[in-house]
PDB file of N, CA and C in Angstrom:
ATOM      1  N   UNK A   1      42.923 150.209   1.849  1.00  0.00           N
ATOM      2  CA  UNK A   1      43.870 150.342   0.764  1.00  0.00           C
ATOM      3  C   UNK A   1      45.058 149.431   1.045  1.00  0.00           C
ATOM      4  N   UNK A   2      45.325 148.631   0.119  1.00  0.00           N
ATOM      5  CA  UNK A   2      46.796 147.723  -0.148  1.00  0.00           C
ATOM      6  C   UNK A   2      47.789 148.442  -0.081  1.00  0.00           C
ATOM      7  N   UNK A   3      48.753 147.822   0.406  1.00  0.00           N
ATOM      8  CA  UNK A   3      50.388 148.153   0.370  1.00  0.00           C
ATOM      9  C   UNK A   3      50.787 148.752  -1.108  1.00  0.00           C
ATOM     10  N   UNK A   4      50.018 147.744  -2.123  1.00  0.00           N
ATOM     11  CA  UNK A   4      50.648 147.967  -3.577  1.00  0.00           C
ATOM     12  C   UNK A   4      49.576 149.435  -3.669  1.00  0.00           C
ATOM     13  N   UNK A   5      48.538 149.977  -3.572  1.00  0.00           N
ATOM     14  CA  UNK A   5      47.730 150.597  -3.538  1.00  0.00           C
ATOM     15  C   UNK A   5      48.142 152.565  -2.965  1.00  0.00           C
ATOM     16  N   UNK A   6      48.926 152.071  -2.281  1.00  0.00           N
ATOM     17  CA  UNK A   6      49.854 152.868  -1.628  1.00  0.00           C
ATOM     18  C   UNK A   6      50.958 153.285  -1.847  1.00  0.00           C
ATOM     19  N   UNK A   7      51.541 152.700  -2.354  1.00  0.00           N
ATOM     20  CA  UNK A   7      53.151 152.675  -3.551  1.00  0.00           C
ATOM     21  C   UNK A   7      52.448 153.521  -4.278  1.00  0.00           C
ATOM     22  N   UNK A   8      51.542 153.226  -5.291  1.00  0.00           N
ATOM     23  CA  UNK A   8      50.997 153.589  -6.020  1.00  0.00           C
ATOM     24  C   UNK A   8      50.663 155.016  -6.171  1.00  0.00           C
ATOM     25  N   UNK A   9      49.913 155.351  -4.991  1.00  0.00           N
ATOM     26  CA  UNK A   9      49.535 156.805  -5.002  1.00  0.00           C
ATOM     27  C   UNK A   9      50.671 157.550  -4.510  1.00  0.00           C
ATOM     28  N   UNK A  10      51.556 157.120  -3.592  1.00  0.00           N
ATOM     29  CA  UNK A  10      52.785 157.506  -3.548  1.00  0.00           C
ATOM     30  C   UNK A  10      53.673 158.327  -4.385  1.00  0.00           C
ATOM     31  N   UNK A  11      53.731 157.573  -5.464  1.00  0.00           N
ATOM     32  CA  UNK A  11      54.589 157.419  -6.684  1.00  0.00           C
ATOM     33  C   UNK A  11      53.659 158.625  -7.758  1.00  0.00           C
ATOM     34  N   UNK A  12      52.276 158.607  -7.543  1.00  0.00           N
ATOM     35  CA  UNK A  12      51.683 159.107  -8.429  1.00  0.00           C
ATOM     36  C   UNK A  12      52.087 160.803  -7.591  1.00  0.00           C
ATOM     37  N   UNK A  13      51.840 160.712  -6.391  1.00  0.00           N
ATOM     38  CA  UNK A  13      51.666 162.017  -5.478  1.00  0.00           C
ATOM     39  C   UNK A  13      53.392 162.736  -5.821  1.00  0.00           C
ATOM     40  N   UNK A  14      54.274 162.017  -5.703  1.00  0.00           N
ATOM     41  CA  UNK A  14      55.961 162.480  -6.262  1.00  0.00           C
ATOM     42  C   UNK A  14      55.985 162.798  -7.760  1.00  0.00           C
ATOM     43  N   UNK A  15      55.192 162.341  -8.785  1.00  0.00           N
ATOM     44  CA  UNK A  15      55.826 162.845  -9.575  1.00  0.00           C
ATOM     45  C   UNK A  15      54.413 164.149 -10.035  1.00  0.00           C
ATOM     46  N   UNK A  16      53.185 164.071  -9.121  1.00  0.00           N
ATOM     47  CA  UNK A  16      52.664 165.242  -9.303  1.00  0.00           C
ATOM     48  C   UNK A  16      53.304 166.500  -8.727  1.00  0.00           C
ATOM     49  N   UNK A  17      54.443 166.036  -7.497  1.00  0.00           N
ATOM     50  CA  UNK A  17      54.452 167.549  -7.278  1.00  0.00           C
ATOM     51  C   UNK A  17      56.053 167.917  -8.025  1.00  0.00           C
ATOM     52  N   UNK A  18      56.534 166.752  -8.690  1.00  0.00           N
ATOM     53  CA  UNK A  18      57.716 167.132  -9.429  1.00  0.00           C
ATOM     54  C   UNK A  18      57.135 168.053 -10.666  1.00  0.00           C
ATOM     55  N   UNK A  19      56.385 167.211 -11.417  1.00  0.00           N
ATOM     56  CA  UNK A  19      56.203 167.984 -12.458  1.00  0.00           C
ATOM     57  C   UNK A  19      55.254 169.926 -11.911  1.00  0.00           C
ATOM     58  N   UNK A  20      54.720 170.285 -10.696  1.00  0.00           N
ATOM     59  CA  UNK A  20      54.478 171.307 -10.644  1.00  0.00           C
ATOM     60  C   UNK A  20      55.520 172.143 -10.095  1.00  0.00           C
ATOM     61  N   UNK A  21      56.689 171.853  -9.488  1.00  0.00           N
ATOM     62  CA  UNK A  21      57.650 172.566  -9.411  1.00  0.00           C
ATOM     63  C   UNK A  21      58.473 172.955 -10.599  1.00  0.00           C
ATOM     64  N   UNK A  22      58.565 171.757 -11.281  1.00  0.00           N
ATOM     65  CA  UNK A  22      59.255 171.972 -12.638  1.00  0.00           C
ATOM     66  C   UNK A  22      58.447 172.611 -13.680  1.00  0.00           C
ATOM     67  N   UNK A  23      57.255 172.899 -13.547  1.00  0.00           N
ATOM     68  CA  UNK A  23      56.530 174.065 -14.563  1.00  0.00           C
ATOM     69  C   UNK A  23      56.884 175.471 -13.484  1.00  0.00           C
ATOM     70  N   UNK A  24      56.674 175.580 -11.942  1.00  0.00           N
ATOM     71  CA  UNK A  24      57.058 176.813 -11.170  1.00  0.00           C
ATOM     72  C   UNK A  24      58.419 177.008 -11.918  1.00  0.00           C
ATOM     73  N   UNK A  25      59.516 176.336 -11.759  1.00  0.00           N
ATOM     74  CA  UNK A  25      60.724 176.912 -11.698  1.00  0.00           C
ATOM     75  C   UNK A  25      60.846 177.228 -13.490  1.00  0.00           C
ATOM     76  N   UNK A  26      60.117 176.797 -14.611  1.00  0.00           N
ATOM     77  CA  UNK A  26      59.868 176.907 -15.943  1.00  0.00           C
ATOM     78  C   UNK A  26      59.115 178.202 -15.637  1.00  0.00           C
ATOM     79  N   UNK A  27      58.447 178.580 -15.530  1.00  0.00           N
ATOM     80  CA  UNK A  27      58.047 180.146 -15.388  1.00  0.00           C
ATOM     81  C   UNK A  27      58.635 180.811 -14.783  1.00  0.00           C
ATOM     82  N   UNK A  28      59.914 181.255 -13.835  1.00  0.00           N
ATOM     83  CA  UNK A  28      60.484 181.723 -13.131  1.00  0.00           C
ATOM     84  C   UNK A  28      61.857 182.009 -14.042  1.00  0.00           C
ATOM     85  N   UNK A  29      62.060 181.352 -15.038  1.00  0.00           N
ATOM     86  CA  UNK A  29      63.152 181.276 -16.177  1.00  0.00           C
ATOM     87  C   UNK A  29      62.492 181.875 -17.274  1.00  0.00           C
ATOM     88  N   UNK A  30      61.267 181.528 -17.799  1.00  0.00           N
ATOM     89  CA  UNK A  30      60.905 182.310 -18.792  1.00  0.00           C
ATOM     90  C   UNK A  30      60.658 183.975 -17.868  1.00  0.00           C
ATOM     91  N   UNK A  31      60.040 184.209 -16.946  1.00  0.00           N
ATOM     92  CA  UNK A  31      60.139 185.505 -16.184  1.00  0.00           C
ATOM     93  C   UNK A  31      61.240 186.447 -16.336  1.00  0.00           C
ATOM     94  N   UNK A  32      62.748 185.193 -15.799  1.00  0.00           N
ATOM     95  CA  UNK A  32      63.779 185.760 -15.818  1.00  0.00           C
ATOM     96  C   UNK A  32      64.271 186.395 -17.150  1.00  0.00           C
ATOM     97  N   UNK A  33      64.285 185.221 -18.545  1.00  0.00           N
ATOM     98  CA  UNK A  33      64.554 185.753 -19.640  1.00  0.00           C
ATOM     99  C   UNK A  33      64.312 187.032 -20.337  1.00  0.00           C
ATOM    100  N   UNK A  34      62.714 186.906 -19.934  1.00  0.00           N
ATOM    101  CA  UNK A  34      61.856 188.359 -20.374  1.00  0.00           C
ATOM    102  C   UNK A  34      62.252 189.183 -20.093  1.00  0.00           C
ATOM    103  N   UNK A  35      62.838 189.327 -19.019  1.00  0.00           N
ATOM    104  CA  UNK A  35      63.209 191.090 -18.462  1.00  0.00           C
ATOM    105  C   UNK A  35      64.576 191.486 -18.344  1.00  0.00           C
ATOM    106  N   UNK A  36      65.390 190.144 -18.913  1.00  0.00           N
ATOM    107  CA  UNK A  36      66.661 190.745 -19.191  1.00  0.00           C
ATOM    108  C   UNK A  36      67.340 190.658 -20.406  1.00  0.00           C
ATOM    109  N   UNK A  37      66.762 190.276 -21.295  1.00  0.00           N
ATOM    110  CA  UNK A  37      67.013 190.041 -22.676  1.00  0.00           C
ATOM    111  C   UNK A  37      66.315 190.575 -23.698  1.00  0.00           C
ATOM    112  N   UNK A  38      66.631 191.594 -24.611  1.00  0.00           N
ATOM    113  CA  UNK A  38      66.086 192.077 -25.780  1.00  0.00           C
ATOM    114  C   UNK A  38      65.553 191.178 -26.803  1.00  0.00           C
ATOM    115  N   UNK A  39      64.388 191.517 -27.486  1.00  0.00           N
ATOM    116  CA  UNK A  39      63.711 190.509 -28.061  1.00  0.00           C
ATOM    117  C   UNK A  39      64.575 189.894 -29.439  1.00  0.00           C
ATOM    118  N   UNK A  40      65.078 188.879 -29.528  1.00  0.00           N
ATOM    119  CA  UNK A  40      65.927 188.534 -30.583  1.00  0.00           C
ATOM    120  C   UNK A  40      65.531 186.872 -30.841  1.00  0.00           C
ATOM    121  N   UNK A  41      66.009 186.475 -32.081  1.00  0.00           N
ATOM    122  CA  UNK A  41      66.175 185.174 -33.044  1.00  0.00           C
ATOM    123  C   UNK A  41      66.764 184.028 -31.467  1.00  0.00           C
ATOM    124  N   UNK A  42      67.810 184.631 -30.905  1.00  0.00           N
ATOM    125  CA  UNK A  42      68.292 183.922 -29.700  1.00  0.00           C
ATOM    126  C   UNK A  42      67.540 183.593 -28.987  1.00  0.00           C
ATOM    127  N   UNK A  43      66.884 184.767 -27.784  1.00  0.00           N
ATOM    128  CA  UNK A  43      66.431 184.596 -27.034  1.00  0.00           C
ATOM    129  C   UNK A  43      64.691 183.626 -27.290  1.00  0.00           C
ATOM    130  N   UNK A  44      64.338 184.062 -28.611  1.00  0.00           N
ATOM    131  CA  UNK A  44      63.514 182.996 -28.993  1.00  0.00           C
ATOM    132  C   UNK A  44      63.520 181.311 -29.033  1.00  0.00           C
ATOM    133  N   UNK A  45      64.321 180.879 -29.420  1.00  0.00           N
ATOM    134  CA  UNK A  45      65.344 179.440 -29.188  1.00  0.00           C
ATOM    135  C   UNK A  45      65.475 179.165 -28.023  1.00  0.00           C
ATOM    136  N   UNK A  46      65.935 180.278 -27.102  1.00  0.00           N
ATOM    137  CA  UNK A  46      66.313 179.739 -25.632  1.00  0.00           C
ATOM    138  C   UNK A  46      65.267 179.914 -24.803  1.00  0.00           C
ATOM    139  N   UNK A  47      63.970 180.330 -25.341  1.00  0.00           N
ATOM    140  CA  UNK A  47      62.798 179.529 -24.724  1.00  0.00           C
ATOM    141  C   UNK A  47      62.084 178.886 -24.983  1.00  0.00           C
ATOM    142  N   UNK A  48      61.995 178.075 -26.595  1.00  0.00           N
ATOM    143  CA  UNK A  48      61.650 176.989 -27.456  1.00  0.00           C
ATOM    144  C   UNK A  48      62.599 175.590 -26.451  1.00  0.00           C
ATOM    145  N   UNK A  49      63.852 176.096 -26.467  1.00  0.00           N
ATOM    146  CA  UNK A  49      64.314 174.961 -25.762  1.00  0.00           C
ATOM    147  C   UNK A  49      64.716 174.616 -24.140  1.00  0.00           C
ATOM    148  N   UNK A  50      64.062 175.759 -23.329  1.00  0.00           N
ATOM    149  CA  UNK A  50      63.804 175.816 -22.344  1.00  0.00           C
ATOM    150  C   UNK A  50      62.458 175.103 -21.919  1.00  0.00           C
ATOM    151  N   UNK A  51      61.390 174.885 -23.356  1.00  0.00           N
ATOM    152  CA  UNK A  51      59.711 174.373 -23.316  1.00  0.00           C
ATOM    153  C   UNK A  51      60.320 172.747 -23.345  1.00  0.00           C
ATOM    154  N   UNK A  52      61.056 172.876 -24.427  1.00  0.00           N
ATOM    155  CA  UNK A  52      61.769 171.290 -24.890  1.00  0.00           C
ATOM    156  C   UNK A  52      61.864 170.616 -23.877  1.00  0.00           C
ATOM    157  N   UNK A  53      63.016 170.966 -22.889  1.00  0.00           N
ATOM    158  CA  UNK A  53      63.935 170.680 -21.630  1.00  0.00           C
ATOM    159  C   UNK A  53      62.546 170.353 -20.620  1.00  0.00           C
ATOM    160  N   UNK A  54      61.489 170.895 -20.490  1.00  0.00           N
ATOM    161  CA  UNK A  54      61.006 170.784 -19.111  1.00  0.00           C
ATOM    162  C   UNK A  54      60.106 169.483 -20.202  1.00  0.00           C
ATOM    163  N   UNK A  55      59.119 169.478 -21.143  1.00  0.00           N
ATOM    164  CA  UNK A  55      58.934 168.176 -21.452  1.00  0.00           C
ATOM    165  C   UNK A  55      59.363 166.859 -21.564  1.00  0.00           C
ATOM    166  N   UNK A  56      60.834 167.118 -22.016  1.00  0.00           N
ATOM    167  CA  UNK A  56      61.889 165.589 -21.722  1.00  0.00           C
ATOM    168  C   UNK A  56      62.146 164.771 -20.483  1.00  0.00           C
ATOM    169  N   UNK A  57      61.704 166.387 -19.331  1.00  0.00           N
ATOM    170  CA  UNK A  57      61.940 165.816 -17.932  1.00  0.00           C
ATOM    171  C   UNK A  57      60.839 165.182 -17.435  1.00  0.00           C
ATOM    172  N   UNK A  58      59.560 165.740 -18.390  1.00  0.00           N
ATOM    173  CA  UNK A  58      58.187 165.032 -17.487  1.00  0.00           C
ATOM    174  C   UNK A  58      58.457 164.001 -18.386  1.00  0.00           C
ATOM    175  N   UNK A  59      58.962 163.562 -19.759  1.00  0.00           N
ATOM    176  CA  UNK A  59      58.601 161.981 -19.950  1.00  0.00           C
ATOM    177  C   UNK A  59      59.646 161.287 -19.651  1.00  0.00           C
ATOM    178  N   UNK A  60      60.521 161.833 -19.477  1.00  0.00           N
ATOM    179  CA  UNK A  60      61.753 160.789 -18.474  1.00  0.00           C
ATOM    180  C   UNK A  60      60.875 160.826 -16.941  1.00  0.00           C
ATOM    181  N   UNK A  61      60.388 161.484 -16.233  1.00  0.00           N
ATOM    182  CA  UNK A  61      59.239 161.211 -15.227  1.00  0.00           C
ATOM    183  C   UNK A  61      58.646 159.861 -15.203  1.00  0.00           C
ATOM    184  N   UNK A  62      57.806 159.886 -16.512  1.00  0.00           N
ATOM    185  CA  UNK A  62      56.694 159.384 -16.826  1.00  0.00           C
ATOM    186  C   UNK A  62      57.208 157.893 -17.103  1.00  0.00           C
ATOM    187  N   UNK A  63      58.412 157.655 -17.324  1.00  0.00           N
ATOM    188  CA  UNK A  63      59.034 156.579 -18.192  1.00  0.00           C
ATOM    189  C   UNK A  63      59.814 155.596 -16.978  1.00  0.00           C
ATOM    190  N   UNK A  64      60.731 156.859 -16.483  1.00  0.00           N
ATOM    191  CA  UNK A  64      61.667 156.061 -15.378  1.00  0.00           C
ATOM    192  C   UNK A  64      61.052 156.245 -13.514  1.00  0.00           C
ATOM    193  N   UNK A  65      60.532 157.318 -13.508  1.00  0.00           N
ATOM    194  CA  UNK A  65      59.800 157.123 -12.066  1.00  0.00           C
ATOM    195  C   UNK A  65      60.783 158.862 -11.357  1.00  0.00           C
ATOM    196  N   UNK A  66      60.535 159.020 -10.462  1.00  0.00           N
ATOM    197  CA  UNK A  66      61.359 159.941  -9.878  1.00  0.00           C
ATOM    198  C   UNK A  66      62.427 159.658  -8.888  1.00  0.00           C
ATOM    199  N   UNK A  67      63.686 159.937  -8.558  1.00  0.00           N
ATOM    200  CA  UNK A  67      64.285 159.425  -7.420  1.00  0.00           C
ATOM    201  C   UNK A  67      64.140 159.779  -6.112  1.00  0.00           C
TER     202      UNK A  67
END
């Protein structure tokens, strides 16, 4: 395997385990929400845009690389 070959899987191996922490810590928030918030119009939204938030981060991932 090449140097560039290696970057490569590198880069692929960082943002696989970014994006599975960032779905862990996305279930650990929807967890949290569930059991402390009564079912309402709100709390609906604030996990529509809690789904939002973790997709923007995998295509800013996908787009800019991870640091």
């Amino acid at each position: 395997m090449g140097l560039e070959d290696e970057a490569k899987a590198y880069a692929l191996s960082k943002k696989k385990l970014f994006n599975e922490e960032l779905r862990d810590l996305q279930l650990t928030m929807i967890k949290y929400i569930n059991a402390n918030l009564y079912d309402s119009h709100e709390k609906d939204n604030a996990l529509r845009q809690l789904h939002s938030s973790v997709l923007w981060a995998e295509e800013a991932a996908e787009l800019h690389g991870i640091k």
